[in-house]
PDB file of N, CA and C in Angstrom:
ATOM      1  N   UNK A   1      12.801  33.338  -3.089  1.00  0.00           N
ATOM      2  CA  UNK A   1      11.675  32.912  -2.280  1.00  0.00           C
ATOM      3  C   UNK A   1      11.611  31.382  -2.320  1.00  0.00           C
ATOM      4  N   UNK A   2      11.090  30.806  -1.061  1.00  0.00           N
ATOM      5  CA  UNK A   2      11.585  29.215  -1.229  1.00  0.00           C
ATOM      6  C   UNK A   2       9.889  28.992  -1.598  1.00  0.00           C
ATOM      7  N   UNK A   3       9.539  28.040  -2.664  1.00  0.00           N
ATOM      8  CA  UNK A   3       8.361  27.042  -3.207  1.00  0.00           C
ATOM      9  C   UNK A   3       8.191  26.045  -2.913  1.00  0.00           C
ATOM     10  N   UNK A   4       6.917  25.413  -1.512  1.00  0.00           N
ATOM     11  CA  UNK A   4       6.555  24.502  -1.637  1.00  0.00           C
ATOM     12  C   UNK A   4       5.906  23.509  -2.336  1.00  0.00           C
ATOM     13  N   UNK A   5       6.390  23.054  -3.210  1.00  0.00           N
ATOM     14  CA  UNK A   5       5.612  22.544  -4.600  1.00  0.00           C
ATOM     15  C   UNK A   5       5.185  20.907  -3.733  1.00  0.00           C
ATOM     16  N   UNK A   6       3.989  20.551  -3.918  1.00  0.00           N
ATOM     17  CA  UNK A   6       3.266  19.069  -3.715  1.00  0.00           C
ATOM     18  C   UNK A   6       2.476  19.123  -4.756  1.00  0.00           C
ATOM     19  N   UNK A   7       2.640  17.749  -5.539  1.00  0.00           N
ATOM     20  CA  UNK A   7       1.820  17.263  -6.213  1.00  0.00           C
ATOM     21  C   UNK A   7       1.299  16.021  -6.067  1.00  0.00           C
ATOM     22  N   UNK A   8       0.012  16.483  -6.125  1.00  0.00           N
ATOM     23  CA  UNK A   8      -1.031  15.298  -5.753  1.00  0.00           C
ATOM     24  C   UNK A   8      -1.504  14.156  -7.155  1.00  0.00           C
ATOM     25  N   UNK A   9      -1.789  13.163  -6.600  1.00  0.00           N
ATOM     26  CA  UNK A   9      -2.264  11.846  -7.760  1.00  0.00           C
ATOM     27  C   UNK A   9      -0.887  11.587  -8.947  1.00  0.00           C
ATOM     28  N   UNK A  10       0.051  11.904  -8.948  1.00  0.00           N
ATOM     29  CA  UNK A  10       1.159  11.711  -9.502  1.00  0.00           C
ATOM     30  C   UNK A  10       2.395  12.765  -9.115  1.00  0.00           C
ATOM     31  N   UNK A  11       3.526  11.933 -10.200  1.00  0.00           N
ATOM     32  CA  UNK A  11       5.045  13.049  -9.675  1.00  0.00           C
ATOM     33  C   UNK A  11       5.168  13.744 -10.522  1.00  0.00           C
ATOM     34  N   UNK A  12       5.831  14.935 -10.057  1.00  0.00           N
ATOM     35  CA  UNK A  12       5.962  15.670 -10.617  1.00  0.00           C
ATOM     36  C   UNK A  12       7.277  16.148 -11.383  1.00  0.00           C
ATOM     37  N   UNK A  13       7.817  16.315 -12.623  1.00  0.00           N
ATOM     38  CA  UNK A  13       9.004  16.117 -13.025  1.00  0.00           C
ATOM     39  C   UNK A  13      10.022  17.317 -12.334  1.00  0.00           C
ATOM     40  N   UNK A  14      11.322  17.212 -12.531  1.00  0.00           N
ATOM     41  CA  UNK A  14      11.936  18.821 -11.850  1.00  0.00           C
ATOM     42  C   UNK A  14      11.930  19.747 -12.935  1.00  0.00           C
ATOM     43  N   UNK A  15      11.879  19.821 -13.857  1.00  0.00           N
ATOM     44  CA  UNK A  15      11.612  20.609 -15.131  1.00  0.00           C
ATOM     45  C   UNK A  15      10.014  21.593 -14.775  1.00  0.00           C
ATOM     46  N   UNK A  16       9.125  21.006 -14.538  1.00  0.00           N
ATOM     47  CA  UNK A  16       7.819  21.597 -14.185  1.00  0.00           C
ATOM     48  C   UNK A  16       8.163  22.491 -13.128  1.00  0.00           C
ATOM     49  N   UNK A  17       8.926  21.767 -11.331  1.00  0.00           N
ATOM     50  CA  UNK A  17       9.264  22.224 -10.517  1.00  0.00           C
ATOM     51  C   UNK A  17      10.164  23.646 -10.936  1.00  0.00           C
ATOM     52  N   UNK A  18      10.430  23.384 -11.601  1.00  0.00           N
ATOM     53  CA  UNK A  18      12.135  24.070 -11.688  1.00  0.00           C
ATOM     54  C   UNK A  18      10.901  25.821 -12.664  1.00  0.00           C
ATOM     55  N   UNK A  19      10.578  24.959 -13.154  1.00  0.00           N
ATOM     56  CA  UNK A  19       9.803  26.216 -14.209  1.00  0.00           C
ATOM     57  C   UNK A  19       8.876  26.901 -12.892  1.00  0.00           C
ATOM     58  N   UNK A  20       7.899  26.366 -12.300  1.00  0.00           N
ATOM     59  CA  UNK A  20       7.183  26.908 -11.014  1.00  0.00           C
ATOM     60  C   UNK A  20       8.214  27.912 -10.239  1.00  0.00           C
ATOM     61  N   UNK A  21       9.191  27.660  -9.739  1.00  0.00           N
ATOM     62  CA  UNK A  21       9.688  28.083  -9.179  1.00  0.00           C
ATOM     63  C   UNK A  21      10.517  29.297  -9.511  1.00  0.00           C
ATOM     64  N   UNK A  22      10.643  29.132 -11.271  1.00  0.00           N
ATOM     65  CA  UNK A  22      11.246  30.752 -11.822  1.00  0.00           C
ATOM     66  C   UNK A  22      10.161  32.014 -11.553  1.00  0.00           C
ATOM     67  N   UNK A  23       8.996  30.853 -12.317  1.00  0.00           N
ATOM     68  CA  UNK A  23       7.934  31.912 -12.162  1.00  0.00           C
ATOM     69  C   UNK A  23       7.576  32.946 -10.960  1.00  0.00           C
ATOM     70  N   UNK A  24       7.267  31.935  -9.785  1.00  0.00           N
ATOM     71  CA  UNK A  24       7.007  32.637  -8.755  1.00  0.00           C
ATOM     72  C   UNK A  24       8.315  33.492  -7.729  1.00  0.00           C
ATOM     73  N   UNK A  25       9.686  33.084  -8.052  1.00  0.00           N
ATOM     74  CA  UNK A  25      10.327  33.978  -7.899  1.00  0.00           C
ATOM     75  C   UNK A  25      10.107  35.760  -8.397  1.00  0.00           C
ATOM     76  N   UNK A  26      10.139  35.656  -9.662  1.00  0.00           N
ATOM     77  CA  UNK A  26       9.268  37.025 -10.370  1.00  0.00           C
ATOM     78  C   UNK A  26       8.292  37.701  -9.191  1.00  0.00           C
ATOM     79  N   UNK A  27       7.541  37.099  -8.652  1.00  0.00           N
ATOM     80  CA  UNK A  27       6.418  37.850  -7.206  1.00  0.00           C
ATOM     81  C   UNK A  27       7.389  38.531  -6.540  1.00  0.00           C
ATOM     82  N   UNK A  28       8.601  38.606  -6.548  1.00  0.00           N
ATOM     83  CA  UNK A  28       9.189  39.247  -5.593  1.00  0.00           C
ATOM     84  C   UNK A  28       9.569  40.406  -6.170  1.00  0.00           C
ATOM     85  N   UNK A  29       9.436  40.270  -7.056  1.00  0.00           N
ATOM     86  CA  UNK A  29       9.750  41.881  -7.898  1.00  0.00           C
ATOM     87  C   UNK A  29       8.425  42.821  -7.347  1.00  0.00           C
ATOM     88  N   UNK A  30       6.969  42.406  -7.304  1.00  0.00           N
ATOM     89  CA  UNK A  30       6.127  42.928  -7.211  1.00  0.00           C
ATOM     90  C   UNK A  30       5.876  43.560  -5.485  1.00  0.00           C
ATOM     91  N   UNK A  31       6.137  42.776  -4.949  1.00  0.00           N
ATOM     92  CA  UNK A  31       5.674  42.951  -3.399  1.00  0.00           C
ATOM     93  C   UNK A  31       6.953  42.005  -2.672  1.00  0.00           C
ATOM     94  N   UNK A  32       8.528  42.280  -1.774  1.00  0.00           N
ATOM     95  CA  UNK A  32       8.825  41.868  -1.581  1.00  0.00           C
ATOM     96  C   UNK A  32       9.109  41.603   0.173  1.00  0.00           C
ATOM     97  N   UNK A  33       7.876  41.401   0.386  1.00  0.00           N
ATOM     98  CA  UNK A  33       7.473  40.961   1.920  1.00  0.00           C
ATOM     99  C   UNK A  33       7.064  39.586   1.963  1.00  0.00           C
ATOM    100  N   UNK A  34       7.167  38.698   0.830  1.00  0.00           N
ATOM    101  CA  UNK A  34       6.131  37.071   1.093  1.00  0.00           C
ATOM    102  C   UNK A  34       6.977  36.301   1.721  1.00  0.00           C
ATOM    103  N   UNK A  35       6.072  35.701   2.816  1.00  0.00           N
ATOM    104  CA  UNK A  35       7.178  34.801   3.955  1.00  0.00           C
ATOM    105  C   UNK A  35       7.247  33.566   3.316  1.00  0.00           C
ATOM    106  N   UNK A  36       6.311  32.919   2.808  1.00  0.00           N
ATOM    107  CA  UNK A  36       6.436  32.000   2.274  1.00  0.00           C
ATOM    108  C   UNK A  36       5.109  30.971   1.011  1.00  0.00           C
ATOM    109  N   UNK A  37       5.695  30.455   0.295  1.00  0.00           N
ATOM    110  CA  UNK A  37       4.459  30.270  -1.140  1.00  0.00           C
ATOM    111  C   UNK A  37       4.452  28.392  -1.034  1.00  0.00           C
ATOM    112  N   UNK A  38       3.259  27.907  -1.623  1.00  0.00           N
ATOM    113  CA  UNK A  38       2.696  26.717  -1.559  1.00  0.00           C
ATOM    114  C   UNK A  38       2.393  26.538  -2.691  1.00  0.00           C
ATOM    115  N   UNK A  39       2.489  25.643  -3.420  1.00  0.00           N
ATOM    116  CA  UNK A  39       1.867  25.183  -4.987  1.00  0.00           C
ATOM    117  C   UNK A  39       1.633  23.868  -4.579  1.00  0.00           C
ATOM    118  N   UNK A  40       0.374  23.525  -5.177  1.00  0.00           N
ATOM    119  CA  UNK A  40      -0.100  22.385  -5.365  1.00  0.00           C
ATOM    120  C   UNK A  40      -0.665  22.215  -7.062  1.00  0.00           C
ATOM    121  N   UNK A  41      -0.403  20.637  -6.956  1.00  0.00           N
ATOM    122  CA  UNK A  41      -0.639  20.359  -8.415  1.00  0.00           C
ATOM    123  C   UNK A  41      -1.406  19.341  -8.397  1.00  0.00           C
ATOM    124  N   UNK A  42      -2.697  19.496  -9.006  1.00  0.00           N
ATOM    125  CA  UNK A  42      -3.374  18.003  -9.041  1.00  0.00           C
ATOM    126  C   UNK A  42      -3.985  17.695 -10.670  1.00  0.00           C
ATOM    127  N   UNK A  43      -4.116  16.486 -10.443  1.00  0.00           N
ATOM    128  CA  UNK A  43      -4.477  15.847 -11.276  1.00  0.00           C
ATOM    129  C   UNK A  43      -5.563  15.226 -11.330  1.00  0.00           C
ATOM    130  N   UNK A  44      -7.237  15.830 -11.628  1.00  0.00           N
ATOM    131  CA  UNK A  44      -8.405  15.083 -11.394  1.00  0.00           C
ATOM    132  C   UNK A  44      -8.406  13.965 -12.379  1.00  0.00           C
ATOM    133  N   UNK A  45      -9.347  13.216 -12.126  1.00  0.00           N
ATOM    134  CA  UNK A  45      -9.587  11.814 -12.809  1.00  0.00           C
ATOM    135  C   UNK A  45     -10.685  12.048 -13.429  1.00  0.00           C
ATOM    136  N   UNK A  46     -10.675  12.684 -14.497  1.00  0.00           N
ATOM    137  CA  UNK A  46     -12.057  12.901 -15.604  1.00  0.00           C
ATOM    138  C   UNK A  46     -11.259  12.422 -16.838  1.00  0.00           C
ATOM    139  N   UNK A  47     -12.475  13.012 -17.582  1.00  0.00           N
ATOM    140  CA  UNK A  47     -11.746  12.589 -19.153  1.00  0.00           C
ATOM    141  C   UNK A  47     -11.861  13.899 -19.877  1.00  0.00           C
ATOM    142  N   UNK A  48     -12.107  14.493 -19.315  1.00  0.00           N
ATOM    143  CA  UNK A  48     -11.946  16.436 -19.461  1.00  0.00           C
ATOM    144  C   UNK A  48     -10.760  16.749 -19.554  1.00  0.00           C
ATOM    145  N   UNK A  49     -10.304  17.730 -20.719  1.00  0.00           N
ATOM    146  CA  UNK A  49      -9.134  18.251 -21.193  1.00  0.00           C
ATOM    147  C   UNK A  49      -8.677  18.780 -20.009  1.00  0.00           C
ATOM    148  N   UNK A  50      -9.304  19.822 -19.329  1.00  0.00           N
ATOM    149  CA  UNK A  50      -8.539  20.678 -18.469  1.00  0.00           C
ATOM    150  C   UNK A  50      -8.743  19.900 -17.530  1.00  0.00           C
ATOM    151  N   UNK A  51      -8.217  19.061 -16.818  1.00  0.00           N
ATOM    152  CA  UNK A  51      -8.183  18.248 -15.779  1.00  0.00           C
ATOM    153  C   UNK A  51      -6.500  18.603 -14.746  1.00  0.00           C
ATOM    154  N   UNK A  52      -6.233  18.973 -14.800  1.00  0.00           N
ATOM    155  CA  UNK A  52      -4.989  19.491 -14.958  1.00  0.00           C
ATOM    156  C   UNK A  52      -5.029  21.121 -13.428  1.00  0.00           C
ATOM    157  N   UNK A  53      -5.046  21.295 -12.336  1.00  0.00           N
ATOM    158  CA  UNK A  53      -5.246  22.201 -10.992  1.00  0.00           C
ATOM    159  C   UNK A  53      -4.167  22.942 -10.571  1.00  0.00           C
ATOM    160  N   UNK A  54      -4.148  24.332 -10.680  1.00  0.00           N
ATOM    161  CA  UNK A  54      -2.897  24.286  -9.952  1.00  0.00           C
ATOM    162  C   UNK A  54      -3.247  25.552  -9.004  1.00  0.00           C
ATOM    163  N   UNK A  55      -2.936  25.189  -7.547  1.00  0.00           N
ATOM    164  CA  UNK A  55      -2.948  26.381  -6.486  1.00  0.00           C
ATOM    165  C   UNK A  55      -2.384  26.924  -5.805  1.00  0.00           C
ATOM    166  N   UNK A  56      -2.032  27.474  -6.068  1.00  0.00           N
ATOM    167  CA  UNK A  56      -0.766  28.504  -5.463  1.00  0.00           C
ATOM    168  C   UNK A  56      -1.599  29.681  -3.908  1.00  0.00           C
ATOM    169  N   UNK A  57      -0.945  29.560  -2.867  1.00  0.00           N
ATOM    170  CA  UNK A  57      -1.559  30.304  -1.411  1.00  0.00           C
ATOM    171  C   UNK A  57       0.279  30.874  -0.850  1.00  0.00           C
ATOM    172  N   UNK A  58       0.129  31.779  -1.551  1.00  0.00           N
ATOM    173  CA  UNK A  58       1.201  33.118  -1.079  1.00  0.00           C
ATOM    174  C   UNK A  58       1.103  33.722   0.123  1.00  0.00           C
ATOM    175  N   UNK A  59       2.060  33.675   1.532  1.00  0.00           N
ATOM    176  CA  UNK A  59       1.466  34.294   2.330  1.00  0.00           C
ATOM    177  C   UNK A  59       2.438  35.302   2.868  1.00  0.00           C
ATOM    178  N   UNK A  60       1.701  36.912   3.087  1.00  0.00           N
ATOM    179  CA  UNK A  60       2.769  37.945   3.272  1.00  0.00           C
ATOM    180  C   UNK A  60       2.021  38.419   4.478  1.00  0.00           C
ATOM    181  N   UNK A  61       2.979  39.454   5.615  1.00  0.00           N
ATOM    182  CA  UNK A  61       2.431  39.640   6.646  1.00  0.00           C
ATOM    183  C   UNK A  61       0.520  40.034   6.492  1.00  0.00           C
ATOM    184  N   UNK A  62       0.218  38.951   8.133  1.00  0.00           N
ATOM    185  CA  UNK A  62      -0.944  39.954   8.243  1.00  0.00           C
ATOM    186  C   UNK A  62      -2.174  39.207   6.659  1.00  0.00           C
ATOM    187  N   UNK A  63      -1.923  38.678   6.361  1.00  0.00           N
ATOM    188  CA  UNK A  63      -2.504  38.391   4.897  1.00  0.00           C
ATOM    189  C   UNK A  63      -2.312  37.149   3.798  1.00  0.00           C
ATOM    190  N   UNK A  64      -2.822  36.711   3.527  1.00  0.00           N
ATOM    191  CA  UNK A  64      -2.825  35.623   2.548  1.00  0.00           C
ATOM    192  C   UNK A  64      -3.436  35.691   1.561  1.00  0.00           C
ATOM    193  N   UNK A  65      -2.816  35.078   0.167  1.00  0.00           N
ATOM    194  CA  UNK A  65      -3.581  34.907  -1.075  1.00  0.00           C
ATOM    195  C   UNK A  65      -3.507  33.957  -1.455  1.00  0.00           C
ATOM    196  N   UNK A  66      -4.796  33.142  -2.064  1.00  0.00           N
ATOM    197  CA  UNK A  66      -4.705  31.934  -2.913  1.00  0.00           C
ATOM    198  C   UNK A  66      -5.392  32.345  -3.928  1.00  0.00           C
ATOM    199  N   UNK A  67      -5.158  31.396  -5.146  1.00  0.00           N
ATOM    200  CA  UNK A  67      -5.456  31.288  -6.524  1.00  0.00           C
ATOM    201  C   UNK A  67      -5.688  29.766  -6.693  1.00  0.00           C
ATOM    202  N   UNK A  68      -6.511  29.341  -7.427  1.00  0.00           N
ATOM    203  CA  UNK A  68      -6.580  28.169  -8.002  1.00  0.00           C
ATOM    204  C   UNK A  68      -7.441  28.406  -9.361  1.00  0.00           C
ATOM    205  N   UNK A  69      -6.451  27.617 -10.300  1.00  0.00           N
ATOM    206  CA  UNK A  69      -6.730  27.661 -11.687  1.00  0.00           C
ATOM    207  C   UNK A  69      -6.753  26.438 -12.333  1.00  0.00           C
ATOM    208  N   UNK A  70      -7.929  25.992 -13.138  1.00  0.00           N
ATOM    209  CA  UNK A  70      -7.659  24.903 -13.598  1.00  0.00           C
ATOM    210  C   UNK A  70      -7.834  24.913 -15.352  1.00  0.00           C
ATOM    211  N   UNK A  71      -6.634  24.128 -16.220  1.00  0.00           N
ATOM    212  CA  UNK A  71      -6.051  24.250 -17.537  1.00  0.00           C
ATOM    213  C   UNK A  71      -5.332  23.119 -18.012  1.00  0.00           C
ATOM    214  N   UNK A  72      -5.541  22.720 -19.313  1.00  0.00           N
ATOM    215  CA  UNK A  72      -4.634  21.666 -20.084  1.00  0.00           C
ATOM    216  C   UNK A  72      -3.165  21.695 -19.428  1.00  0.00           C
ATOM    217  N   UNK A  73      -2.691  22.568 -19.123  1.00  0.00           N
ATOM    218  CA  UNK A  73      -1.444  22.350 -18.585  1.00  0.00           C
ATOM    219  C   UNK A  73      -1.180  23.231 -17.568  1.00  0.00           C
ATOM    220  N   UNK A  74       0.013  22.557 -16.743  1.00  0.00           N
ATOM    221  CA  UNK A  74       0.333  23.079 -15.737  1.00  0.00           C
ATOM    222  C   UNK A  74       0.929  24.501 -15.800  1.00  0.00           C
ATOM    223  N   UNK A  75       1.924  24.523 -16.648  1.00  0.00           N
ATOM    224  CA  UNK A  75       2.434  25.489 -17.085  1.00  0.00           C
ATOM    225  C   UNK A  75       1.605  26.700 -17.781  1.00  0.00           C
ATOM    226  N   UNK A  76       0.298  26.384 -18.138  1.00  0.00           N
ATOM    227  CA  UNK A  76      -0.637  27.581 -18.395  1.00  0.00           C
ATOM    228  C   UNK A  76      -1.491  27.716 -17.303  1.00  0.00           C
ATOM    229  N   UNK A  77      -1.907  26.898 -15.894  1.00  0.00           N
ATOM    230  CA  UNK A  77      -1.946  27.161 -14.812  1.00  0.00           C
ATOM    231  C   UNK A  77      -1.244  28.216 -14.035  1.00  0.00           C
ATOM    232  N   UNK A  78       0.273  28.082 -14.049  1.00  0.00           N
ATOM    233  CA  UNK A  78       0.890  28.771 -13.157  1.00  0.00           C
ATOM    234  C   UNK A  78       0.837  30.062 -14.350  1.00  0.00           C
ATOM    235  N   UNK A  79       1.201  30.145 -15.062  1.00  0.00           N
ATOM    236  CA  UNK A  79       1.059  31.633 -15.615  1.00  0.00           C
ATOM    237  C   UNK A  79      -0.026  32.295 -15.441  1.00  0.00           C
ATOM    238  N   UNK A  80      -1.411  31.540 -15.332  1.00  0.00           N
ATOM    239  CA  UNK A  80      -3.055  32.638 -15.169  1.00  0.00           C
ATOM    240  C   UNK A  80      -2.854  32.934 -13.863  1.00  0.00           C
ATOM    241  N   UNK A  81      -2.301  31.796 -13.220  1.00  0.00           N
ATOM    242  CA  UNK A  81      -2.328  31.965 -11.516  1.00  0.00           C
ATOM    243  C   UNK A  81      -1.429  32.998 -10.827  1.00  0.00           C
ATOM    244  N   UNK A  82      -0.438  33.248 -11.241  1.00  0.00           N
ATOM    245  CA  UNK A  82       1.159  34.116 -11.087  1.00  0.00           C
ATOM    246  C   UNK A  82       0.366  34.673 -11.594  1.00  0.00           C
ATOM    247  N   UNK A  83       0.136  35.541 -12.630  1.00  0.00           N
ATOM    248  CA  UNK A  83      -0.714  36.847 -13.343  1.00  0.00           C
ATOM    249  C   UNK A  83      -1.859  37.093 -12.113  1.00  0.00           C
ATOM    250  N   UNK A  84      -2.592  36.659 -11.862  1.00  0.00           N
ATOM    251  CA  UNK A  84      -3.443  37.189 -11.222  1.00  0.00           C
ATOM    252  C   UNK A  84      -2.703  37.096  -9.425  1.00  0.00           C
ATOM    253  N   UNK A  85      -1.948  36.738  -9.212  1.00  0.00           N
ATOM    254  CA  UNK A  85      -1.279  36.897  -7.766  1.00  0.00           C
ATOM    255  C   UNK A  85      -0.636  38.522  -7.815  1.00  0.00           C
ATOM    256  N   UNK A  86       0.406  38.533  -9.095  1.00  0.00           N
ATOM    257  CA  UNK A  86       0.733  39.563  -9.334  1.00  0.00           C
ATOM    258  C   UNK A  86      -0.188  40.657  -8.893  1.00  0.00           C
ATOM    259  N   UNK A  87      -1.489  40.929  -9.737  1.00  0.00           N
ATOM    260  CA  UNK A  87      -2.507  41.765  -9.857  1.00  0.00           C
ATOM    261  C   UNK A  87      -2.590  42.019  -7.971  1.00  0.00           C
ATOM    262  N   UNK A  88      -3.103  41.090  -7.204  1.00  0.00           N
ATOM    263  CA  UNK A  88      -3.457  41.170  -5.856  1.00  0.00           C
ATOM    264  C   UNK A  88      -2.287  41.804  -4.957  1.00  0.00           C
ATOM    265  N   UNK A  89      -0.614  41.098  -5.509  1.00  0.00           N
ATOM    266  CA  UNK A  89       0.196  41.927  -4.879  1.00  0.00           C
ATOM    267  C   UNK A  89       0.422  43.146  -5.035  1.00  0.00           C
ATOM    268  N   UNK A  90       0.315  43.943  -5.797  1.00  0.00           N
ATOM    269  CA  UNK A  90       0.046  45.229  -6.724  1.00  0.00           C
ATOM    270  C   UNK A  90      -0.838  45.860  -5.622  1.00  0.00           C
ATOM    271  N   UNK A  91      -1.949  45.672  -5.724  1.00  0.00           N
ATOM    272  CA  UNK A  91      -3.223  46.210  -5.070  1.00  0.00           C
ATOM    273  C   UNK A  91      -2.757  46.300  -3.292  1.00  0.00           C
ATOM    274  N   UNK A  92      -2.598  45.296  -3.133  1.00  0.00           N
ATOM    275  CA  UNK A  92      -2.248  45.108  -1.667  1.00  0.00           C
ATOM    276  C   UNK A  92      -0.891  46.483  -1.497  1.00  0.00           C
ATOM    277  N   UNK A  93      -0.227  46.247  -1.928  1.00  0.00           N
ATOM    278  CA  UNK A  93       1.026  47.640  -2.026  1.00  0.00           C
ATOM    279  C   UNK A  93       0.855  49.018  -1.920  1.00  0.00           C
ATOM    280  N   UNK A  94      -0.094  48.881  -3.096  1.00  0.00           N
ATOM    281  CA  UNK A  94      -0.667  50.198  -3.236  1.00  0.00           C
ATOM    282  C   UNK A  94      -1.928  50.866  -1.806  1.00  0.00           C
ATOM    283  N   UNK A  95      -2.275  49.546  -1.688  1.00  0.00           N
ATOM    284  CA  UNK A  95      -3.100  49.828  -0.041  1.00  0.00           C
ATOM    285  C   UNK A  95      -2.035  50.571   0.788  1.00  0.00           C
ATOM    286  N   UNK A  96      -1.113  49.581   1.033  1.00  0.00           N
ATOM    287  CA  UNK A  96      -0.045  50.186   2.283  1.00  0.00           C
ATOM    288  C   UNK A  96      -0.082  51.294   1.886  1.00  0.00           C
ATOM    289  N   UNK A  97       0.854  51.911   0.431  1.00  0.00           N
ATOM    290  CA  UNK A  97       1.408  53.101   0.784  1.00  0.00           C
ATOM    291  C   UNK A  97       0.236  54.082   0.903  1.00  0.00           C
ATOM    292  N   UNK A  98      -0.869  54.006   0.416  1.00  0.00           N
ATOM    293  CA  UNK A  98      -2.164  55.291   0.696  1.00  0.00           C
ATOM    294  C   UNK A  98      -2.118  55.235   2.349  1.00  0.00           C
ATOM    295  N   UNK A  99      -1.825  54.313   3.351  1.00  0.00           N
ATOM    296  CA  UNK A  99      -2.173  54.604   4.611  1.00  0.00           C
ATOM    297  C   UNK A  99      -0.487  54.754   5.012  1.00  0.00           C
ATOM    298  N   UNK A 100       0.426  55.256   4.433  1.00  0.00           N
ATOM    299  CA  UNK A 100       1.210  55.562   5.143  1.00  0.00           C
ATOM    300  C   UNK A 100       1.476  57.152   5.038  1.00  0.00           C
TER     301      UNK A 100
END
């Protein structure tokens, strides 16, 4: 699955990228209809630990999902966020097949 990764208020290393992009490959195990996925990464300007955003908007026919999670790190971002996408692709699946 191809990942649009943008990160906002700074760059983003390819190591982070590279990790985003294992992760959300994995979604395709769950539901493999997604046309295409968006991650954004920001960085608010507080002095708050979890300052740190990450939103992921998955979109499969007919339907879209976003998540936004915010955490000390990015990488514990995309895992609450992927976990709970998971959960929605699941559900959504299980819709189809009851109406087929």
């Amino acid at each position: 699955m191809k990942v649009n990764t943008q990160s906002v208020n700074f760059n983003a290393d390819q190591k982070l990228i590279n990790f985003i992009q294992q992760r959300m490959d994995k979604l395709d195990l769950f539901y493999d209809k997604v046309i295409k996925s968006e991650v954004f990464l920001k960085l608010e300007n507080t002095s708050d630990k979890e300052n740190k955003i990450f939103e992921a908007k998955v979109s499969v026919p007919g339907d879209s999902f976003v998540v936004k999670k915010q955490c000390k790190t990015f990488e514990e971002g995309a895992d609450m966020a992927i976990a709970s996408l998971e959960r929605q692709l699941k559900k959504r699946k299980e819709k189809l097949r009851a109406h087929l």
